[in-house]
N, C-alpha and C. Protein backbone atom coordinates (compact mmCIF):
# COMPACT_ATOMS: atom_id res chain seq x y z
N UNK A 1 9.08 -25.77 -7.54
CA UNK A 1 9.70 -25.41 -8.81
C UNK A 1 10.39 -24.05 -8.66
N UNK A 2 11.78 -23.77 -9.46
CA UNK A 2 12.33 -22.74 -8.97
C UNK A 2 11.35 -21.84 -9.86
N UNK A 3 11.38 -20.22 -9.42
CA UNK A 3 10.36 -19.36 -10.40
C UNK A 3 10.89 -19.09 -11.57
N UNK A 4 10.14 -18.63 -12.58
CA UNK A 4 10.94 -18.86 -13.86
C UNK A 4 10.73 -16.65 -14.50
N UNK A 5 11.11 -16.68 -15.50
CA UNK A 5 10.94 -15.24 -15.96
C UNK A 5 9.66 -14.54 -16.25
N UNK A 6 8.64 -16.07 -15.87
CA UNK A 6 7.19 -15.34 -16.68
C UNK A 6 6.01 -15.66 -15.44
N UNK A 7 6.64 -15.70 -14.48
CA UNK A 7 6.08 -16.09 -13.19
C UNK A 7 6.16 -14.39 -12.12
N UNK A 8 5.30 -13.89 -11.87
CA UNK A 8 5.57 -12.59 -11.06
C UNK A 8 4.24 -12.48 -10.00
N UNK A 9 4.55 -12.09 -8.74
CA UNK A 9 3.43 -11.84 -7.67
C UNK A 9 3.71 -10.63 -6.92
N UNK A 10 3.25 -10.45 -6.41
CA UNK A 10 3.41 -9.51 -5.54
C UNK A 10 2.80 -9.87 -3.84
N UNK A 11 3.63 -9.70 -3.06
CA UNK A 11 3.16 -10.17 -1.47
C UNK A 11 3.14 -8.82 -0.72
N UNK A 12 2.36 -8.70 0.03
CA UNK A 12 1.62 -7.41 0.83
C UNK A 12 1.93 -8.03 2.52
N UNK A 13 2.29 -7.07 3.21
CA UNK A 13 2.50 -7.61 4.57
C UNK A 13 1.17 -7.15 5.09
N UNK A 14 0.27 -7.56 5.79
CA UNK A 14 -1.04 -7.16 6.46
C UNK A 14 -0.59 -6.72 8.13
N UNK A 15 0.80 -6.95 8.19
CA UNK A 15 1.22 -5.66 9.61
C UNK A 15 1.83 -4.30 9.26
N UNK A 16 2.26 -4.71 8.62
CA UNK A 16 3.19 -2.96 7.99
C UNK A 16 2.54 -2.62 6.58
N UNK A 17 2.24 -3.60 5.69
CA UNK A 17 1.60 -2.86 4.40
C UNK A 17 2.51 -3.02 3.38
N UNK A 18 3.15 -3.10 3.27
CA UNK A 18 4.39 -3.10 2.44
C UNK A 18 4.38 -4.20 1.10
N UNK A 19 4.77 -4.05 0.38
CA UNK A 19 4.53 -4.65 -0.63
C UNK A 19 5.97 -5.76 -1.76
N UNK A 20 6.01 -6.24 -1.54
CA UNK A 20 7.39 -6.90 -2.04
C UNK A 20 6.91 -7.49 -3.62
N UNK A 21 7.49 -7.12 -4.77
CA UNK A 21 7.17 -7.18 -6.13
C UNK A 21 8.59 -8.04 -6.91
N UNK A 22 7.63 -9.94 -7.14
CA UNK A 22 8.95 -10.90 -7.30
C UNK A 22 8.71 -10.99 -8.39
N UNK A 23 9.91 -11.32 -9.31
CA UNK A 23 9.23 -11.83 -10.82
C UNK A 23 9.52 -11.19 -11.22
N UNK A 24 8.97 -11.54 -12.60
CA UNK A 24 8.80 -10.18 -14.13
C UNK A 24 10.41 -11.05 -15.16
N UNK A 25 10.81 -10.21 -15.92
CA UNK A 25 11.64 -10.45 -16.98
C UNK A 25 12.58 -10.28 -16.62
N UNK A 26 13.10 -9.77 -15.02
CA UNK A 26 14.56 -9.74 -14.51
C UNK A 26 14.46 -10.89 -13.06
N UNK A 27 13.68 -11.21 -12.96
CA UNK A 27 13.27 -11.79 -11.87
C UNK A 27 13.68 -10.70 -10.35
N UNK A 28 12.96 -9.46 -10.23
CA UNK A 28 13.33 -8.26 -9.38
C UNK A 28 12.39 -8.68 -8.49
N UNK A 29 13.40 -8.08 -7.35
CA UNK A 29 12.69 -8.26 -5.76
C UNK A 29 13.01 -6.71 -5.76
N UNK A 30 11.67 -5.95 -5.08
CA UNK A 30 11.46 -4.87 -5.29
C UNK A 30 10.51 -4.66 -3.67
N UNK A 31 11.25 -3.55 -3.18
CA UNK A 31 10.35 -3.22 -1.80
C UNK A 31 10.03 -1.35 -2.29
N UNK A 32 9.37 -1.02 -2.11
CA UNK A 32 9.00 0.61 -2.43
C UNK A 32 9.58 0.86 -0.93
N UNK A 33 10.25 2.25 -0.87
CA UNK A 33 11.11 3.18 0.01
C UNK A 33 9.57 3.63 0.95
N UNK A 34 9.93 4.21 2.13
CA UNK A 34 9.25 4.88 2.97
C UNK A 34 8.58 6.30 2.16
N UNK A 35 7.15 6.24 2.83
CA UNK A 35 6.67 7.44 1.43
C UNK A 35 5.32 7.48 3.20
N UNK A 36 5.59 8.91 3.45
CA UNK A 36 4.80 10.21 4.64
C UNK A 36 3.03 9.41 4.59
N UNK A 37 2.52 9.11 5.01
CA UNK A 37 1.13 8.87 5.58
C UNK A 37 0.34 9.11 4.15
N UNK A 38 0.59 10.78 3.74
CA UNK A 38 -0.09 11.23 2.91
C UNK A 38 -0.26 11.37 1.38
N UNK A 39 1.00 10.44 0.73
CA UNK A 39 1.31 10.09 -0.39
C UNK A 39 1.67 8.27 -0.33
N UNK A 40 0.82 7.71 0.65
CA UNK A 40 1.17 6.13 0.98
C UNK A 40 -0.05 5.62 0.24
N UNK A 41 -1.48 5.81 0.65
CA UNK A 41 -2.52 5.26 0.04
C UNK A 41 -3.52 6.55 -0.56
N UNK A 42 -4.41 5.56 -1.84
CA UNK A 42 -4.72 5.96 -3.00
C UNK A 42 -6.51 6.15 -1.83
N UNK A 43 -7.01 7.16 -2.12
CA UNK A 43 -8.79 7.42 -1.93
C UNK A 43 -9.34 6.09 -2.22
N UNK A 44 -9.82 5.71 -1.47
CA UNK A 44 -11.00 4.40 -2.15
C UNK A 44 -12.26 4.76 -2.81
N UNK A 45 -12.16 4.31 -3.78
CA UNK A 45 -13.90 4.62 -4.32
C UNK A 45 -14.50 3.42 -4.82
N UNK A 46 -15.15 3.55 -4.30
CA UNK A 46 -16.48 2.01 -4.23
C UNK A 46 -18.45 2.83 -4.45
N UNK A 47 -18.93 1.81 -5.32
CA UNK A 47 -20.35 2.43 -5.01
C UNK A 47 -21.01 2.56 -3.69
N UNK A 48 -20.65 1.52 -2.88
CA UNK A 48 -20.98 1.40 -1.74
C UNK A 48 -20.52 2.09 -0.34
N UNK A 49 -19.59 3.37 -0.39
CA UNK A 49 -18.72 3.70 0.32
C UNK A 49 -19.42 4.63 0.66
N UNK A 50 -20.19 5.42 2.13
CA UNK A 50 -20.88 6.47 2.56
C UNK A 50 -20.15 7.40 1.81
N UNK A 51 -20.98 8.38 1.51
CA UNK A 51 -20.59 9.86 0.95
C UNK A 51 -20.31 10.82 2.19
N UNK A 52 -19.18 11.86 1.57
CA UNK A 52 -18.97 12.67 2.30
C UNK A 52 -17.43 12.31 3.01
N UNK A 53 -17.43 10.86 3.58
CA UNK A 53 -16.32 10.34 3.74
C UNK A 53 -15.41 9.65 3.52
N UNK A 54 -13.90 10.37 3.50
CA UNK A 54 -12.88 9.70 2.65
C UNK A 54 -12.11 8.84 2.87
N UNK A 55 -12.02 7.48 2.40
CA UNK A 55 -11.28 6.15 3.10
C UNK A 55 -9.94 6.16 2.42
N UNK A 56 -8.98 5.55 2.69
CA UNK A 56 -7.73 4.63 2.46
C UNK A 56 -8.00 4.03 2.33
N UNK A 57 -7.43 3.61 0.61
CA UNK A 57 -7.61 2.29 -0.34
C UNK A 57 -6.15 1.23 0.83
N UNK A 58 -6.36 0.21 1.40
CA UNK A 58 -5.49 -0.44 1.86
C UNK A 58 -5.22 -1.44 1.04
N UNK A 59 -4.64 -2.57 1.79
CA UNK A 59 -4.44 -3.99 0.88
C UNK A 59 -5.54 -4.94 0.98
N UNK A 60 -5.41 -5.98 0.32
CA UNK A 60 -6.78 -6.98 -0.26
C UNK A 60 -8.18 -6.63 -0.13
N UNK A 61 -7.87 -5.30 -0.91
CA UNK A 61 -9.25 -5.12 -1.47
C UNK A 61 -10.08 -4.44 -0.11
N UNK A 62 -9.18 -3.71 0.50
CA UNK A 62 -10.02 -3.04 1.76
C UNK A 62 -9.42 -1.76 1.77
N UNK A 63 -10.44 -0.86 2.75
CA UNK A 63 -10.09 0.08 3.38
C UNK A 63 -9.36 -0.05 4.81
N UNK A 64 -8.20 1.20 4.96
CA UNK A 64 -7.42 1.20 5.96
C UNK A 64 -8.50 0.57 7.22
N UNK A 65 -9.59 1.14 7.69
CA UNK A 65 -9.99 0.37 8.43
C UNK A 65 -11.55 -0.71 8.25
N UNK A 66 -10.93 -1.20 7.10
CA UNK A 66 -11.72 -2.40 6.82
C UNK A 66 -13.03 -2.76 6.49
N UNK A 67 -13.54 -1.79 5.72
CA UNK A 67 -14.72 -1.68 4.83
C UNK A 67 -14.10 -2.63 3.52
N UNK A 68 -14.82 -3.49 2.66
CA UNK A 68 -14.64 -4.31 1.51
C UNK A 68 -16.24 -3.83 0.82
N UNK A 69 -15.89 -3.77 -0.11
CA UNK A 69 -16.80 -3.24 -1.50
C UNK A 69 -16.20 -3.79 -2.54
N UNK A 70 -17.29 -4.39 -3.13
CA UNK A 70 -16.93 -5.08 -4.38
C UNK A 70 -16.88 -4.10 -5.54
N UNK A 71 -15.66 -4.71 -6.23
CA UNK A 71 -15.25 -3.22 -6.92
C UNK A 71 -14.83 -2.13 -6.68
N UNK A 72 -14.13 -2.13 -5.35
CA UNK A 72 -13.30 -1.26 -4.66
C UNK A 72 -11.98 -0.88 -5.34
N UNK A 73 -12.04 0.29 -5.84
CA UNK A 73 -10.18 0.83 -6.69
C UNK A 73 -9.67 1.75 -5.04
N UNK A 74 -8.41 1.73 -6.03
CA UNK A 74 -7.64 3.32 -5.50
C UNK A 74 -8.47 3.98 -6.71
N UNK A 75 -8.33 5.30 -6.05
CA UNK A 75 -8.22 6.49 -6.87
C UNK A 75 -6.82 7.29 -7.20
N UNK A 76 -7.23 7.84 -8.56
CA UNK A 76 -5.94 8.27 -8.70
C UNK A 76 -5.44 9.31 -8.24
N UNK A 77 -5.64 9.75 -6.60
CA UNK A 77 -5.89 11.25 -6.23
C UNK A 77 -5.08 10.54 -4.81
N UNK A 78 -4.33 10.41 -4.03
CA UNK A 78 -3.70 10.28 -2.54
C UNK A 78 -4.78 10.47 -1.60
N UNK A 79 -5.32 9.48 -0.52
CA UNK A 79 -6.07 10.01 0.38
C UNK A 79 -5.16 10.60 1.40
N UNK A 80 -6.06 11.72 1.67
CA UNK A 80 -5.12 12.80 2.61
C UNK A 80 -5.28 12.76 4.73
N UNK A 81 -4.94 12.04 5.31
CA UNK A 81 -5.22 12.05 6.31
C UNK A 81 -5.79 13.01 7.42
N UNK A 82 -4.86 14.51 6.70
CA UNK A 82 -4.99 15.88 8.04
C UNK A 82 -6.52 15.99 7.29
N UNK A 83 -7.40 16.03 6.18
CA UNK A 83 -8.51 16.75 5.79
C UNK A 83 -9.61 16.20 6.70
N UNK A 84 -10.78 17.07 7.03
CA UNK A 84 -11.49 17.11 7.80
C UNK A 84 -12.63 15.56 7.49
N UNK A 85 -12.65 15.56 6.48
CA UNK A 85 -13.77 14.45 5.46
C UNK A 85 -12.81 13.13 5.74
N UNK A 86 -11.44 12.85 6.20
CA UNK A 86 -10.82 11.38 5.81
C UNK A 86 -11.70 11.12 7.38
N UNK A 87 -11.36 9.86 7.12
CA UNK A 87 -12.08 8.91 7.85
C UNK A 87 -11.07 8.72 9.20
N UNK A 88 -11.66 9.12 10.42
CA UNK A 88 -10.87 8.70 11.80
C UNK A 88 -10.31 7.42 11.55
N UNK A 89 -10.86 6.58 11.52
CA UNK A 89 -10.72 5.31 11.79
C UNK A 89 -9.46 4.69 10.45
N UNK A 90 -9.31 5.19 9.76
CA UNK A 90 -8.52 5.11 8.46
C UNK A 90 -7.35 5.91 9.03
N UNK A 91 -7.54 7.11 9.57
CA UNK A 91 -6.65 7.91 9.76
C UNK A 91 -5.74 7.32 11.08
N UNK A 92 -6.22 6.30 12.23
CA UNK A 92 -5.56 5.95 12.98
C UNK A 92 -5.20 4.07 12.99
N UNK A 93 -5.46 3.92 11.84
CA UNK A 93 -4.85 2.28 11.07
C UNK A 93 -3.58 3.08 10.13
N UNK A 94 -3.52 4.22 9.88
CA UNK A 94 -2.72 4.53 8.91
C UNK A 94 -1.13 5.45 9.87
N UNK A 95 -1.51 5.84 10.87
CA UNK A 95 -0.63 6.27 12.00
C UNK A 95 -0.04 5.07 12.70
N UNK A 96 -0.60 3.79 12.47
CA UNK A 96 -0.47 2.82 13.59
C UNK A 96 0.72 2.37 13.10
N UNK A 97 0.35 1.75 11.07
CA UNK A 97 0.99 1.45 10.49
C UNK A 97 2.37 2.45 9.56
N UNK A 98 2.67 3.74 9.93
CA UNK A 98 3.47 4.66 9.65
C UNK A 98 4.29 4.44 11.05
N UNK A 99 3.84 4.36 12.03
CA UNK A 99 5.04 3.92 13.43
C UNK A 99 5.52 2.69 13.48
N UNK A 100 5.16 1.59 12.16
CA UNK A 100 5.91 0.45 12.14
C UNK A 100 7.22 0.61 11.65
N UNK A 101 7.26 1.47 10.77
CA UNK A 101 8.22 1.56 9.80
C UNK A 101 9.49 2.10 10.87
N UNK A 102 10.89 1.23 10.97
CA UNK A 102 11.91 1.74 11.42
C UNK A 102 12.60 3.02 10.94
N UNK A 103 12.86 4.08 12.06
CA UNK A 103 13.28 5.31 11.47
C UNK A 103 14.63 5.06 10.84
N UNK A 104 15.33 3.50 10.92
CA UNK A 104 16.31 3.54 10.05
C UNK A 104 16.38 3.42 8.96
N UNK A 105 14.65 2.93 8.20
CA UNK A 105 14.98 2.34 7.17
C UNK A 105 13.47 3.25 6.48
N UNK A 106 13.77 5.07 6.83
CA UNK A 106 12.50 5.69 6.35
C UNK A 106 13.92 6.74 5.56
N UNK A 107 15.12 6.27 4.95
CA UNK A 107 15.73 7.15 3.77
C UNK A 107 15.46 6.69 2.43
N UNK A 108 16.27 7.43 1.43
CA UNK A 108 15.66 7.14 0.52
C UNK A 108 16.59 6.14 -0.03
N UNK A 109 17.65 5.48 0.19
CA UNK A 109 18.25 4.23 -0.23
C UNK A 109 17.71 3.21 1.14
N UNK A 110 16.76 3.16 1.90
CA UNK A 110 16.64 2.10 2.36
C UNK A 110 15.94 1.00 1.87
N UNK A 111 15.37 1.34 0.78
CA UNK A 111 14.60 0.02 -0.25
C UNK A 111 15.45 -0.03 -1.28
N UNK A 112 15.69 -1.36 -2.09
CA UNK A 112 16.25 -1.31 -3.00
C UNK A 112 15.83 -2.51 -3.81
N UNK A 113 16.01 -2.14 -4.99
CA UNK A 113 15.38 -3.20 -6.03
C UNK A 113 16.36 -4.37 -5.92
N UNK A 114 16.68 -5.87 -6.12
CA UNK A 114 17.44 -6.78 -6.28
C UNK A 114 17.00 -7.70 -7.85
N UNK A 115 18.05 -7.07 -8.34
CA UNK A 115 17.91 -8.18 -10.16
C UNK A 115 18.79 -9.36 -10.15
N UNK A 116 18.00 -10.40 -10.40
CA UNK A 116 18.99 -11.19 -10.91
C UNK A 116 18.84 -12.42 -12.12
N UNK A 117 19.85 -12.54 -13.21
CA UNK A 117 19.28 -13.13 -14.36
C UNK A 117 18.76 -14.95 -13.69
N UNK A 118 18.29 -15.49 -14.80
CA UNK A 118 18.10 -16.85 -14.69
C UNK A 118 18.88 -17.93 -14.91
């Protein structure tokens, strides 16, 4: 069925991260622009998440390197990679996936929204 105006998803690439946003009331294909390591992912906070150390909220419901907690958010605070408390292992899933990104397409018109009516 073709998609209609009240139909919207969002698809996550699980190699690069990236997020493609279809749908909505214009039917917009939407990629978010290249954004530095340290303003890319949100702190994870989960009850279950050791204290002391700070994860990357990643995609489906995981951390950059793959802790799942039920009831896992972002936080509304950027996890910061250089701080002493982020998590190695977060910090080098998050370098792996920042060297995917082509240096041609890390300006700020290299994403662009696409509208189109129905």
């Amino acid at each position: 069925m073709p998609p209609t105006a009240w139909e919207e998803g969002i698809w996550s690439c699980s190699w690069c991260h990236a997020a493609t946003h279809v749908g909505g009331e214009w039917f917009e294909i939407s990629r978010p622009p290249y954004l530095p390591m340290g303003m890319r992912w949100g702190k994870a906070v989960a009850d279950g998440l050791p204290a002391g150390i700070s994860h990357a909220f990643g995609i489906f419901d995981k951390t950059l390197c793959g802790i799942q907690e039920a009831g896992m958010l972002p936080s509304d605070h950027w996890w910061l990679p250089e701080r002493k408390d982020a998590c190695g292992d977060c910090r080098e899933a998050a370098g792996v996936i920042d060297d995917r990104w082509p240096r041609a397409m890390r300006g700020e018109d290299a994403r662009v929204s696409v509208a189109r009516g129905l």
